[in-house]
N, C-alpha and C. Protein backbone atom coordinates (compact mmCIF):
# COMPACT_ATOMS: atom_id res chain seq x y z
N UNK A 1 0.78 -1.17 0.00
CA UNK A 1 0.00 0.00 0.00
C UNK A 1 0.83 1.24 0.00
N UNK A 2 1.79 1.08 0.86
CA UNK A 2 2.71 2.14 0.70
C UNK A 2 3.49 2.95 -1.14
N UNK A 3 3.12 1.97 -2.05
CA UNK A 3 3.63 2.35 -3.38
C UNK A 3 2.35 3.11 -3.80
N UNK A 4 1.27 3.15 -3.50
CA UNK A 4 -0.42 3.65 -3.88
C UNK A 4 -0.39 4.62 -3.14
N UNK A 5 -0.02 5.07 -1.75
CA UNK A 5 -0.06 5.88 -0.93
C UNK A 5 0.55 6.97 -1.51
N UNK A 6 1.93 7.08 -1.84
CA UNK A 6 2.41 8.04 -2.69
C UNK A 6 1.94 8.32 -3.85
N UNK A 7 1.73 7.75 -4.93
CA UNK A 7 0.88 8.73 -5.90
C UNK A 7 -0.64 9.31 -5.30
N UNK A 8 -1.40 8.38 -4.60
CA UNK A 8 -2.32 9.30 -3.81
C UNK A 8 -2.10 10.32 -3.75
N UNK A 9 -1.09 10.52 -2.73
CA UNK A 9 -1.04 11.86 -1.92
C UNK A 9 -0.41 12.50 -2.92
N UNK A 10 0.67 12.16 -3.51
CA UNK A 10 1.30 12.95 -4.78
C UNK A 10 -0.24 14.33 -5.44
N UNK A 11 -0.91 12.82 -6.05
CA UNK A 11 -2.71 13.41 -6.76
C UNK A 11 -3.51 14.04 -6.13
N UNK A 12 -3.42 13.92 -4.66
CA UNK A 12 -4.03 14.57 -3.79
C UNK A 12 -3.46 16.37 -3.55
N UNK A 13 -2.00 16.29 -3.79
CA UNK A 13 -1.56 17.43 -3.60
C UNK A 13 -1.35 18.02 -5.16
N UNK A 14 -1.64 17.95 -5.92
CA UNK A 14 -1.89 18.15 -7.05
C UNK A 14 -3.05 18.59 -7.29
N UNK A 15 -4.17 17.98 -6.81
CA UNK A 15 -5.44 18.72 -7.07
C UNK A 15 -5.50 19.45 -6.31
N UNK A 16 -5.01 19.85 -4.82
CA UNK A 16 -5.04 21.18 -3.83
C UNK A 16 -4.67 22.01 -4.50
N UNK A 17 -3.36 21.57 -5.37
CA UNK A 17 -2.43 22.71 -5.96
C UNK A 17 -3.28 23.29 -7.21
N UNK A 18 -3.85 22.50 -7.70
CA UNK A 18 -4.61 22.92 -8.98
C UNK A 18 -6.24 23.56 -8.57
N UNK A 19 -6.50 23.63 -7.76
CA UNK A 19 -7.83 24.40 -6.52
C UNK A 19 -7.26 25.91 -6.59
N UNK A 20 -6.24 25.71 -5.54
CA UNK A 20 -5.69 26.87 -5.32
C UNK A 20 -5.51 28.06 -5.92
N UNK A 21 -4.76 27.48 -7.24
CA UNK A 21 -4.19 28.16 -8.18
C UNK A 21 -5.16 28.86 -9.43
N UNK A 22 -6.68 27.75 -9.58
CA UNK A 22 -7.31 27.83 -10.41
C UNK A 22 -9.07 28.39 -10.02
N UNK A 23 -9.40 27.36 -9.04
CA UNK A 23 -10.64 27.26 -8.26
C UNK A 23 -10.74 28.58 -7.57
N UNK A 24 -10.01 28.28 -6.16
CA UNK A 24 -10.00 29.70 -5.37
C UNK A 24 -10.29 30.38 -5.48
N UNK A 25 -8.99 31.14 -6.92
CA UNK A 25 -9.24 32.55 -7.14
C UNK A 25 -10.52 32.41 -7.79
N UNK A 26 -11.15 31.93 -8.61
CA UNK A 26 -12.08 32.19 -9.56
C UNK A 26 -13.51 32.23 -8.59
N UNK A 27 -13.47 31.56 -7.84
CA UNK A 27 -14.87 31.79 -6.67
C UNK A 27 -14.28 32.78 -5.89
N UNK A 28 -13.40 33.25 -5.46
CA UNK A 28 -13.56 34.33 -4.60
C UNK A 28 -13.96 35.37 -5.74
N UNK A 29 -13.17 35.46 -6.91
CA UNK A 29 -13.54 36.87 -7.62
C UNK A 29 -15.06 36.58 -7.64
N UNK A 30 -15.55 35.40 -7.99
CA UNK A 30 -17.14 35.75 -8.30
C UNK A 30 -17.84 36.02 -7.28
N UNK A 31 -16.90 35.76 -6.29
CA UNK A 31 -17.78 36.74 -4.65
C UNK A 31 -17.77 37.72 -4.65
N UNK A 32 -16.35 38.14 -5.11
CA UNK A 32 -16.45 39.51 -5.12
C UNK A 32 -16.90 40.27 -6.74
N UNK A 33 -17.36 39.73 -7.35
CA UNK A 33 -18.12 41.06 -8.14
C UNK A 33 -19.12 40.37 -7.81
N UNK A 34 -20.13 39.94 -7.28
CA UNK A 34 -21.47 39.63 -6.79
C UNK A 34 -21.59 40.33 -5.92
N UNK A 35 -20.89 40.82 -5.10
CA UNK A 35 -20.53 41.60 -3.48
C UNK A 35 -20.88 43.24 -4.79
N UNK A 36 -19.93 43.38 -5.45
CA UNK A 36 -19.71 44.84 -6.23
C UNK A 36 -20.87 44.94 -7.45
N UNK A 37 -21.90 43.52 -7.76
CA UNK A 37 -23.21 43.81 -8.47
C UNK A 37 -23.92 44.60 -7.41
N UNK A 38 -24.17 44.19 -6.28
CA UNK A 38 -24.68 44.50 -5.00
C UNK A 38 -24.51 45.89 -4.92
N UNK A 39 -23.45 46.17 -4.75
CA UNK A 39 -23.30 47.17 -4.23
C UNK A 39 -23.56 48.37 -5.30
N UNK A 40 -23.28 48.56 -6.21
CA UNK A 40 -23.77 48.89 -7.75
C UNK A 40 -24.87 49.10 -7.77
N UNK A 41 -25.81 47.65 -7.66
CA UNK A 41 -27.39 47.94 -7.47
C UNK A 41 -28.03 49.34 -6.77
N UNK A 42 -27.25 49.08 -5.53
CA UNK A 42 -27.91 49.60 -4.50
C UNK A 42 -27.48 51.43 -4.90
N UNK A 43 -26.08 51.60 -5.60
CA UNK A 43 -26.02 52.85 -6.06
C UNK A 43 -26.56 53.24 -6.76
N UNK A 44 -27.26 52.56 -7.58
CA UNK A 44 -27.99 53.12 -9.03
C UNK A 44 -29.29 53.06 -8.78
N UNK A 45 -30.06 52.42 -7.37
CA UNK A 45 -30.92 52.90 -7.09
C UNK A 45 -31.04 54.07 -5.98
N UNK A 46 -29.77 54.88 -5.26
CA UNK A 46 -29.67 55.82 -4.67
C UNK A 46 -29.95 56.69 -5.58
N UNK A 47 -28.93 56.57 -6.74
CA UNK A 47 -29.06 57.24 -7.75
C UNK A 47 -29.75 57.72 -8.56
N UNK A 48 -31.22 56.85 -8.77
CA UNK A 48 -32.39 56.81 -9.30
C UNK A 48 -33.12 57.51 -8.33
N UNK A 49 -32.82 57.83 -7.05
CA UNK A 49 -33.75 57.88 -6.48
C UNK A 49 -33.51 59.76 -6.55
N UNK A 50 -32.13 60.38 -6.11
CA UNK A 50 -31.92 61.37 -6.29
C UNK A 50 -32.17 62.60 -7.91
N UNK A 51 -32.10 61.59 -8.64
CA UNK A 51 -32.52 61.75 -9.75
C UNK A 51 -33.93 62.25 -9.69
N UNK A 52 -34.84 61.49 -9.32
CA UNK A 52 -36.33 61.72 -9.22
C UNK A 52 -36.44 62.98 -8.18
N UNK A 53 -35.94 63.05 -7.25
CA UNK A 53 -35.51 64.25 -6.16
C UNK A 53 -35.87 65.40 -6.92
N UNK A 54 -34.44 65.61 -7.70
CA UNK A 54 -34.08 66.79 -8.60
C UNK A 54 -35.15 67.08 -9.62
N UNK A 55 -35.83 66.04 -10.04
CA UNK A 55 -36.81 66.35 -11.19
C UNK A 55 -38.09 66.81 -10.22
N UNK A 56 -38.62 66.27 -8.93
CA UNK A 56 -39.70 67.06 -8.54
C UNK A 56 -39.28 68.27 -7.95
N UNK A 57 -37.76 68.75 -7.91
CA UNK A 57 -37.50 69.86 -7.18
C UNK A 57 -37.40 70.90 -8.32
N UNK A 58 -37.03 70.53 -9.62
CA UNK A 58 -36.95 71.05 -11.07
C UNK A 58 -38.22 71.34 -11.02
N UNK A 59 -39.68 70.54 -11.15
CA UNK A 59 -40.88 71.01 -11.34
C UNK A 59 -41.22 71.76 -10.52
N UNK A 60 -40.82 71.59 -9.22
CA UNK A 60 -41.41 72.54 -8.31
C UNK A 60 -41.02 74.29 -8.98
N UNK A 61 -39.37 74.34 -9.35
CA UNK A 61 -39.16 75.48 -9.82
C UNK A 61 -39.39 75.88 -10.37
N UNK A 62 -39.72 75.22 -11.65
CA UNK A 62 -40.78 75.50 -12.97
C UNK A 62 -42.32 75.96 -12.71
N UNK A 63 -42.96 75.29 -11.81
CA UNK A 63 -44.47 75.93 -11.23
C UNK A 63 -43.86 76.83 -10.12
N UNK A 64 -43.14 77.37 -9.80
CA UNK A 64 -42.73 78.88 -9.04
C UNK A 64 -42.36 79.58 -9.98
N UNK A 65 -41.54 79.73 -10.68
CA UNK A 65 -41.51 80.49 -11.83
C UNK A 65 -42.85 80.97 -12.45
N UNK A 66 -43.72 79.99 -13.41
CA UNK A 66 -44.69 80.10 -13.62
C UNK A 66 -46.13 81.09 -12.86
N UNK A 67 -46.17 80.39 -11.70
CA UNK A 67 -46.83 80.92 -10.65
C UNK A 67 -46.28 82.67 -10.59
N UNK A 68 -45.10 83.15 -10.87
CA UNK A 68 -44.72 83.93 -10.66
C UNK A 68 -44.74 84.98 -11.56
N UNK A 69 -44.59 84.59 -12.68
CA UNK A 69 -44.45 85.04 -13.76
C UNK A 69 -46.57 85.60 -14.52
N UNK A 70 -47.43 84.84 -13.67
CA UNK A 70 -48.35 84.69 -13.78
C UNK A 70 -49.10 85.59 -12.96
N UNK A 71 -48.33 85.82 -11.53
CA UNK A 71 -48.79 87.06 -10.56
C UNK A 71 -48.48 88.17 -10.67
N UNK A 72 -47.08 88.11 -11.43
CA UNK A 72 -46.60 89.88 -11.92
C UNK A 72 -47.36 90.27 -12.97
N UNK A 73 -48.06 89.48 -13.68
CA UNK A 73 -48.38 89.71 -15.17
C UNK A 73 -50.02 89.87 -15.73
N UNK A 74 -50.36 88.52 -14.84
CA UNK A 74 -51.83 88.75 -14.21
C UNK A 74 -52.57 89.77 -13.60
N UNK A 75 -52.21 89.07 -11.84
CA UNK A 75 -52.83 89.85 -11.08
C UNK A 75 -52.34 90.58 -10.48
N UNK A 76 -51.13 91.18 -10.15
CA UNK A 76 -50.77 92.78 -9.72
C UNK A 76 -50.77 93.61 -10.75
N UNK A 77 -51.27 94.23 -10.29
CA UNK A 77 -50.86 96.29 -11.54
C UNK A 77 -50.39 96.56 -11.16
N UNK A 78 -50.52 98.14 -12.12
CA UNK A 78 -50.01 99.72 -11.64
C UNK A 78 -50.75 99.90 -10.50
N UNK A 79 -50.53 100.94 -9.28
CA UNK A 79 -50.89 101.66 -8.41
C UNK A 79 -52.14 102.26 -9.03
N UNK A 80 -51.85 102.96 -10.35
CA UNK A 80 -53.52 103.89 -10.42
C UNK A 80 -54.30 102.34 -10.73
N UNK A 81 -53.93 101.08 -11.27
CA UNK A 81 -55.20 100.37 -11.57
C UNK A 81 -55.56 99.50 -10.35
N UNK A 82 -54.86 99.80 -9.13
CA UNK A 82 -54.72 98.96 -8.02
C UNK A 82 -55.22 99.47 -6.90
N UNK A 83 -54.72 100.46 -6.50
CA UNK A 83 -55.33 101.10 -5.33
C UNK A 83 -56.98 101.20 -5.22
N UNK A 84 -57.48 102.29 -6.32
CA UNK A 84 -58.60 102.67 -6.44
C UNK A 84 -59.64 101.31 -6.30
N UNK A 85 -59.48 100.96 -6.82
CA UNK A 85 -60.71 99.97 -7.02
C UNK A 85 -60.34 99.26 -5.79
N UNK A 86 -59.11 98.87 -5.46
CA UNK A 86 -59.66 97.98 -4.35
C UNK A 86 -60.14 98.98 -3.32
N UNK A 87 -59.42 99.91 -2.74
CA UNK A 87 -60.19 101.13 -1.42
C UNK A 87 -61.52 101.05 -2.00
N UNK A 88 -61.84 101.12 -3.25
CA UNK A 88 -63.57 101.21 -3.30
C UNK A 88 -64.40 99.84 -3.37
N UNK A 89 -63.31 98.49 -3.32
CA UNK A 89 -64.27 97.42 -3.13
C UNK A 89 -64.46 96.89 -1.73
N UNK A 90 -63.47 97.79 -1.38
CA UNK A 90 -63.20 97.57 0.47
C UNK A 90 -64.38 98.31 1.07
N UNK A 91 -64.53 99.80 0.34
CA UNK A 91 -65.80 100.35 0.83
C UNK A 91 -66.95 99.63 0.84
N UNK A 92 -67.54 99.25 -0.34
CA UNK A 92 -68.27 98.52 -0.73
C UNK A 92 -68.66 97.44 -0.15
N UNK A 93 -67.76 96.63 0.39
CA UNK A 93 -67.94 95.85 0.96
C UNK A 93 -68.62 95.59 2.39
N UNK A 94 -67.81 97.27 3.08
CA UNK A 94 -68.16 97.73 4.39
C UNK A 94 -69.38 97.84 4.43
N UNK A 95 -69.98 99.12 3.43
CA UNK A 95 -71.18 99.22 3.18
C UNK A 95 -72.03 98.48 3.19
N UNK A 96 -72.17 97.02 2.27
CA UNK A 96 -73.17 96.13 1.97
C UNK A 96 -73.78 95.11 3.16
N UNK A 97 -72.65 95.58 4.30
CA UNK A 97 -73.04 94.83 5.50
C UNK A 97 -73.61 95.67 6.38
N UNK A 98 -73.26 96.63 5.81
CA UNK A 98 -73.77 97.53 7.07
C UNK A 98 -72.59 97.81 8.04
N UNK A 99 -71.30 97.96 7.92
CA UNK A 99 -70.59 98.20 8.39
C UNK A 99 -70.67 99.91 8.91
N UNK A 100 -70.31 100.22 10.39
CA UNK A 100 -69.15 101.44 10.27
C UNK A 100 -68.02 101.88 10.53
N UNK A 101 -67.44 102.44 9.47
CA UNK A 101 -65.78 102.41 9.68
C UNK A 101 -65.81 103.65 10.01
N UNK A 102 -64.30 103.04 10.89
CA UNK A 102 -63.49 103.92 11.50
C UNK A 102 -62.27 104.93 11.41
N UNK A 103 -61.53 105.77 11.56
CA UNK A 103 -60.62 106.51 10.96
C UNK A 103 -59.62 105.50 10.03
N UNK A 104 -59.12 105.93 9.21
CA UNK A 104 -58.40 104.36 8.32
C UNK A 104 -57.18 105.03 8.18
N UNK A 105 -55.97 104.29 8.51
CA UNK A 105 -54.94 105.13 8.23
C UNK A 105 -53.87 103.89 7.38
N UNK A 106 -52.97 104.57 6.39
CA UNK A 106 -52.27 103.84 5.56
C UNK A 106 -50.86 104.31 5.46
N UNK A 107 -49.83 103.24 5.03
CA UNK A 107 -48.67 103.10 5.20
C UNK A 107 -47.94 102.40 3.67
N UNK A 108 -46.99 102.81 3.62
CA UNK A 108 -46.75 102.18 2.43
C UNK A 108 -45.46 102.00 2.31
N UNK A 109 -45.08 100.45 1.91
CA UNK A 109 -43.30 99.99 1.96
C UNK A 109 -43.05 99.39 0.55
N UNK A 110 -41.68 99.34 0.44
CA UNK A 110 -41.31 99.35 -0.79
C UNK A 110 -40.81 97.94 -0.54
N UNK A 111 -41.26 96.95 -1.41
CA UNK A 111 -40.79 95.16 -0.75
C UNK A 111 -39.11 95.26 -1.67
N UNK A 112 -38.30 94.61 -1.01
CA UNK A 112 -36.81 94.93 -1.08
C UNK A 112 -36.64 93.62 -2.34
N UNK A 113 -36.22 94.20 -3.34
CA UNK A 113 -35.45 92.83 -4.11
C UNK A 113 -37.07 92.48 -5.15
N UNK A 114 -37.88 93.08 -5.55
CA UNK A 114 -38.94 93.22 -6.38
C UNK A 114 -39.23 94.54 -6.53
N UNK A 115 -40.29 93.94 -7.67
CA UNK A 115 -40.97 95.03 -7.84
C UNK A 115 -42.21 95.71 -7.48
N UNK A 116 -42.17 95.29 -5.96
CA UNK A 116 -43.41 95.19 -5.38
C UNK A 116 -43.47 96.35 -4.87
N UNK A 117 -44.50 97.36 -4.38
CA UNK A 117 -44.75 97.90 -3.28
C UNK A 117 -46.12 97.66 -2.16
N UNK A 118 -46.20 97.44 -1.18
CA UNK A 118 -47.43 97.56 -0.52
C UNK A 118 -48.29 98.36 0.10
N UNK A 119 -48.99 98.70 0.08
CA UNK A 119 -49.99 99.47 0.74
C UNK A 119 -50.59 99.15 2.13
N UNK A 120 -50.13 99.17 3.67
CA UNK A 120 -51.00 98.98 4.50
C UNK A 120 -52.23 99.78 4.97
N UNK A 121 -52.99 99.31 4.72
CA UNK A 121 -54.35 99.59 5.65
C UNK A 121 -54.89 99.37 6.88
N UNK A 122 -54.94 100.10 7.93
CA UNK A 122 -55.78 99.31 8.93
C UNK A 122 -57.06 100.11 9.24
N UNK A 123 -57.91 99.67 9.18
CA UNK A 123 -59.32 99.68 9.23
C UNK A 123 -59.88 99.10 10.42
N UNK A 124 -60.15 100.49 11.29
CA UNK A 124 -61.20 99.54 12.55
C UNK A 124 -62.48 99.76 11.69
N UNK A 125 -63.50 99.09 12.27
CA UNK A 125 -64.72 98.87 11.85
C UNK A 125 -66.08 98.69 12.78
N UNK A 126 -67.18 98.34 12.70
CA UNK A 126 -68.01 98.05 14.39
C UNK A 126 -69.61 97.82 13.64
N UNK A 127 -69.62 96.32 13.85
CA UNK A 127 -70.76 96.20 13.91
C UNK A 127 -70.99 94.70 14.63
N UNK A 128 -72.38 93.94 13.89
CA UNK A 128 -72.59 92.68 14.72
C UNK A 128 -71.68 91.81 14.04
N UNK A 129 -71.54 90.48 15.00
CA UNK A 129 -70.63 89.73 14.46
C UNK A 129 -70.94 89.29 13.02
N UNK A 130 -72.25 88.94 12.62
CA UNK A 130 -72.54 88.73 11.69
C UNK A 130 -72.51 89.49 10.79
N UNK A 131 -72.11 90.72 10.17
CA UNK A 131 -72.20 91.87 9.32
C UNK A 131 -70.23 91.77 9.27
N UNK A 132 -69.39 91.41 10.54
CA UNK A 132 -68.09 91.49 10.31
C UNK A 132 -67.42 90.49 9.29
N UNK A 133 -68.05 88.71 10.11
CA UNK A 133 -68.26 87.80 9.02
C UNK A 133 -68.30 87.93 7.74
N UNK A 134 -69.53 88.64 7.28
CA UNK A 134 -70.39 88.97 5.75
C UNK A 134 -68.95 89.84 5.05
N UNK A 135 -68.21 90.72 5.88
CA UNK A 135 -67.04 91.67 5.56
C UNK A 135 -65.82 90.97 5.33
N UNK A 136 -65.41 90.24 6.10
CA UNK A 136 -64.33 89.17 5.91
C UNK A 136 -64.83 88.90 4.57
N UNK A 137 -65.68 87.67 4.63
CA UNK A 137 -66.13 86.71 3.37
C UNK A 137 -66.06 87.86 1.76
N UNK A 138 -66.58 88.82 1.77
CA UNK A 138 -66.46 89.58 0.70
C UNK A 138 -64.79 89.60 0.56
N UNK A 139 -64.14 90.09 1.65
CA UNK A 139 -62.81 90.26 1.27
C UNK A 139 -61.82 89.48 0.17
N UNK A 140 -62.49 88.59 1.16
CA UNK A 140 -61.65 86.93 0.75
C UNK A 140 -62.17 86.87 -1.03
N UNK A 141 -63.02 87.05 -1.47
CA UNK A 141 -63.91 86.82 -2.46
C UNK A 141 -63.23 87.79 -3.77
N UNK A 142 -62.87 88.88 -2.82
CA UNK A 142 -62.26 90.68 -3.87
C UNK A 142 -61.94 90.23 -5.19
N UNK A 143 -62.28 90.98 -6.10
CA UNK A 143 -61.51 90.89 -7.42
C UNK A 143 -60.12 91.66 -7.38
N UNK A 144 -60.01 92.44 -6.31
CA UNK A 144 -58.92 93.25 -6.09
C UNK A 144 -57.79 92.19 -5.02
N UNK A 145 -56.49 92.49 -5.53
CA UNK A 145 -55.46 91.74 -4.86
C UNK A 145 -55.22 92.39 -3.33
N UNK A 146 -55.70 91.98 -2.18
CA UNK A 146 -55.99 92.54 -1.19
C UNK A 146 -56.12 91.38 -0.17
N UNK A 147 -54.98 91.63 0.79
CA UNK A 147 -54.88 90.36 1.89
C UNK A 147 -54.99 90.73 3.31
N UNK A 148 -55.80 89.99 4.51
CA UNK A 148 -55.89 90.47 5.09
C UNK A 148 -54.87 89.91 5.98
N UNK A 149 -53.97 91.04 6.69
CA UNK A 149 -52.79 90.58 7.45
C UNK A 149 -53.18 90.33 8.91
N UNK A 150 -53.94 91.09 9.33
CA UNK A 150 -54.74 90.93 10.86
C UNK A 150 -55.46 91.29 11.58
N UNK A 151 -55.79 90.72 12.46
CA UNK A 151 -57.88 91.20 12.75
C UNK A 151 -57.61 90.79 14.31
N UNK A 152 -58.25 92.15 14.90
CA UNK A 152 -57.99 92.39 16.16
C UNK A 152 -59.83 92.62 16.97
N UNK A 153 -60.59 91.50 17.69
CA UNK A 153 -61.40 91.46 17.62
C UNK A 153 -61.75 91.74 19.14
N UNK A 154 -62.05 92.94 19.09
CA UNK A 154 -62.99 93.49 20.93
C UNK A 154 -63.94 92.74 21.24
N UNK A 155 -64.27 93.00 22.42
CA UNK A 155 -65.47 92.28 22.99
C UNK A 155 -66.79 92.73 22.03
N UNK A 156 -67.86 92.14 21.99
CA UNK A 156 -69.27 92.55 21.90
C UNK A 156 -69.77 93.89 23.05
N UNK A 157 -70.18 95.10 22.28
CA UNK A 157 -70.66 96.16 23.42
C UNK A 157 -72.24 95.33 23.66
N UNK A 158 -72.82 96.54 25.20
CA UNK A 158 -73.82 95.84 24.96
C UNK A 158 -75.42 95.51 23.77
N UNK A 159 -74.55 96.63 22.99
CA UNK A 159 -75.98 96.48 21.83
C UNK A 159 -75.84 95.47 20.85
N UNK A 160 -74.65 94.82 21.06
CA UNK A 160 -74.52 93.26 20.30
C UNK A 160 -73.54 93.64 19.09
N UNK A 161 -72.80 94.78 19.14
CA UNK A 161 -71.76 95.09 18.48
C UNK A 161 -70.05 95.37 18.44
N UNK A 162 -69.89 94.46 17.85
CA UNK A 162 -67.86 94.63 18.08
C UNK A 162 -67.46 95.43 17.31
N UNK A 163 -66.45 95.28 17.99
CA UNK A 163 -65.27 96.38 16.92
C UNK A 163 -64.22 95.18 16.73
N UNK A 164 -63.72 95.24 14.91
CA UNK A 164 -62.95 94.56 14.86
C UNK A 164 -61.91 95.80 14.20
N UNK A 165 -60.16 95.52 14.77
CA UNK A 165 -59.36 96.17 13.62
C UNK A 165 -58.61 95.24 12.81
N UNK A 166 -58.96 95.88 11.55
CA UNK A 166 -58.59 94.96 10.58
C UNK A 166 -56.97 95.51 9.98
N UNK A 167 -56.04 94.80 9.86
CA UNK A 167 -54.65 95.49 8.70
C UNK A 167 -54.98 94.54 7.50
N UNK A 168 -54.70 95.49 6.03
CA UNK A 168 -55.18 94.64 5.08
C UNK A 168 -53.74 95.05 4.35
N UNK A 169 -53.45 94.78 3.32
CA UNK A 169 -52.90 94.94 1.91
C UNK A 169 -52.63 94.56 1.10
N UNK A 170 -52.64 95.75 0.00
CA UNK A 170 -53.17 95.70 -1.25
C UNK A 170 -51.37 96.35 -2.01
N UNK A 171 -50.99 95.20 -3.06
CA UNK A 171 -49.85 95.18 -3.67
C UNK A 171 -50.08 95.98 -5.04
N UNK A 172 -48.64 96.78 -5.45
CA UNK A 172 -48.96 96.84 -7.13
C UNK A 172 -47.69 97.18 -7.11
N UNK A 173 -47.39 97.59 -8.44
CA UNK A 173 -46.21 97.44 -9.17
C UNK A 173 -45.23 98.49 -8.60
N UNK A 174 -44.51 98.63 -8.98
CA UNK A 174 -43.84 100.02 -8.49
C UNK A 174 -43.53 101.16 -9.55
N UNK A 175 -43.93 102.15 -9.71
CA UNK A 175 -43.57 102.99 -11.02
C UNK A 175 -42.87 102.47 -11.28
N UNK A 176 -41.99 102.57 -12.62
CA UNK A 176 -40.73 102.08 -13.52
C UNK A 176 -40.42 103.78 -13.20
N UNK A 177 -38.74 104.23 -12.53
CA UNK A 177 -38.27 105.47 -12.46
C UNK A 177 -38.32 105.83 -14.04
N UNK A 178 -38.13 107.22 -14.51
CA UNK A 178 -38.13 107.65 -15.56
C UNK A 178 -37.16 107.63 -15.84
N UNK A 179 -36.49 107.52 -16.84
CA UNK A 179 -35.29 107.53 -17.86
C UNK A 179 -34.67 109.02 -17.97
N UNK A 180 -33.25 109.27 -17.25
CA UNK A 180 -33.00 110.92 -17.93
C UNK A 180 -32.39 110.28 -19.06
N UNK A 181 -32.89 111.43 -19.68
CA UNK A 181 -31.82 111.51 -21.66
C UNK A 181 -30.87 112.51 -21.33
């Protein structure tokens, strides 16, 4: 047995040697790019995913733009086509409820980095709650660009009438300065 024993082991260490040299490497590499499909995968769906990110953050910019481009162009004016009508749909409004207003005093700022300017209003007012309501709701409703910033609401006197003060404003364009020649 001893003459069989040696080529055995001879064949035996021959096929380790031929594993080693051949086998081994070739299953570890396929571990490792199975390990680096993996990992690949998983980048190209980070990747996919940031991708989609950027495109709803792209649309978002595109409907701000839009939106924007749509409010300068639309619905703000000039001052003469802005002011007037809304102070008179504000009246109007007072009126139709039966409102009575109070001394109204206004303020006006220049919004920094546009072409905006604003107009504040504050308007006390005094009637039943229900006629203040009816005044809000018209507001909200205005064909005129006119927001109400804040409403300061007293008690009920005893004839069943509040006083609310209202700050409103109403935006428009800003002259374009004149050109010297």
């Amino acid at each position: 047995m001893s003459q069989l024993a040696r080529p055995a082991l001879l064949l035996l260490a021959l096929n380790a040697a031929v594993f080693l040299v051949f086998t081994l490497p070739r299953t570890l590499q396929e571990r490792s790019l199975a390990s680096r499909v993996a990992t690949l995968r998983a980048e190209a769906q980070r990747e996919r995913g940031q991708v989609e990110a950027l495109r709803r953050r792209a649309q978002a910019l595109q409907a701000n733009e839009n939106d924007s481009k749509r409010f300068f162009h639309e619905i703000v004016k000039s001052r003469q086509a802005t002011l007037l009508p809304a102070l008179a749909e504000i009246h109007q409004a007072a009126a139709a409820e039966g409102l009575r207003l109070g001394q109204e005093s206004y303020s006006r700022n220049d919004i920094k980095e546009t072409a905006l300017v604003r107009l504040r209003i504050t308007l006390p007012v005094k009637g039943s709650y229900g006629q203040l309501v009816g005044f809000l709701r018209r507001l909200e409703r205005s064909k005129s660009f006119v927001v109400v910033d804040t409403l300061g609401l007293t008690s009920a006197e005893a004839g069943g009438e509040a006083s609310l003060d209202i700050g409103l404003s109403a935006y428009f364009l800003a002259s374009p300065e004149p050109s010297g020649a």
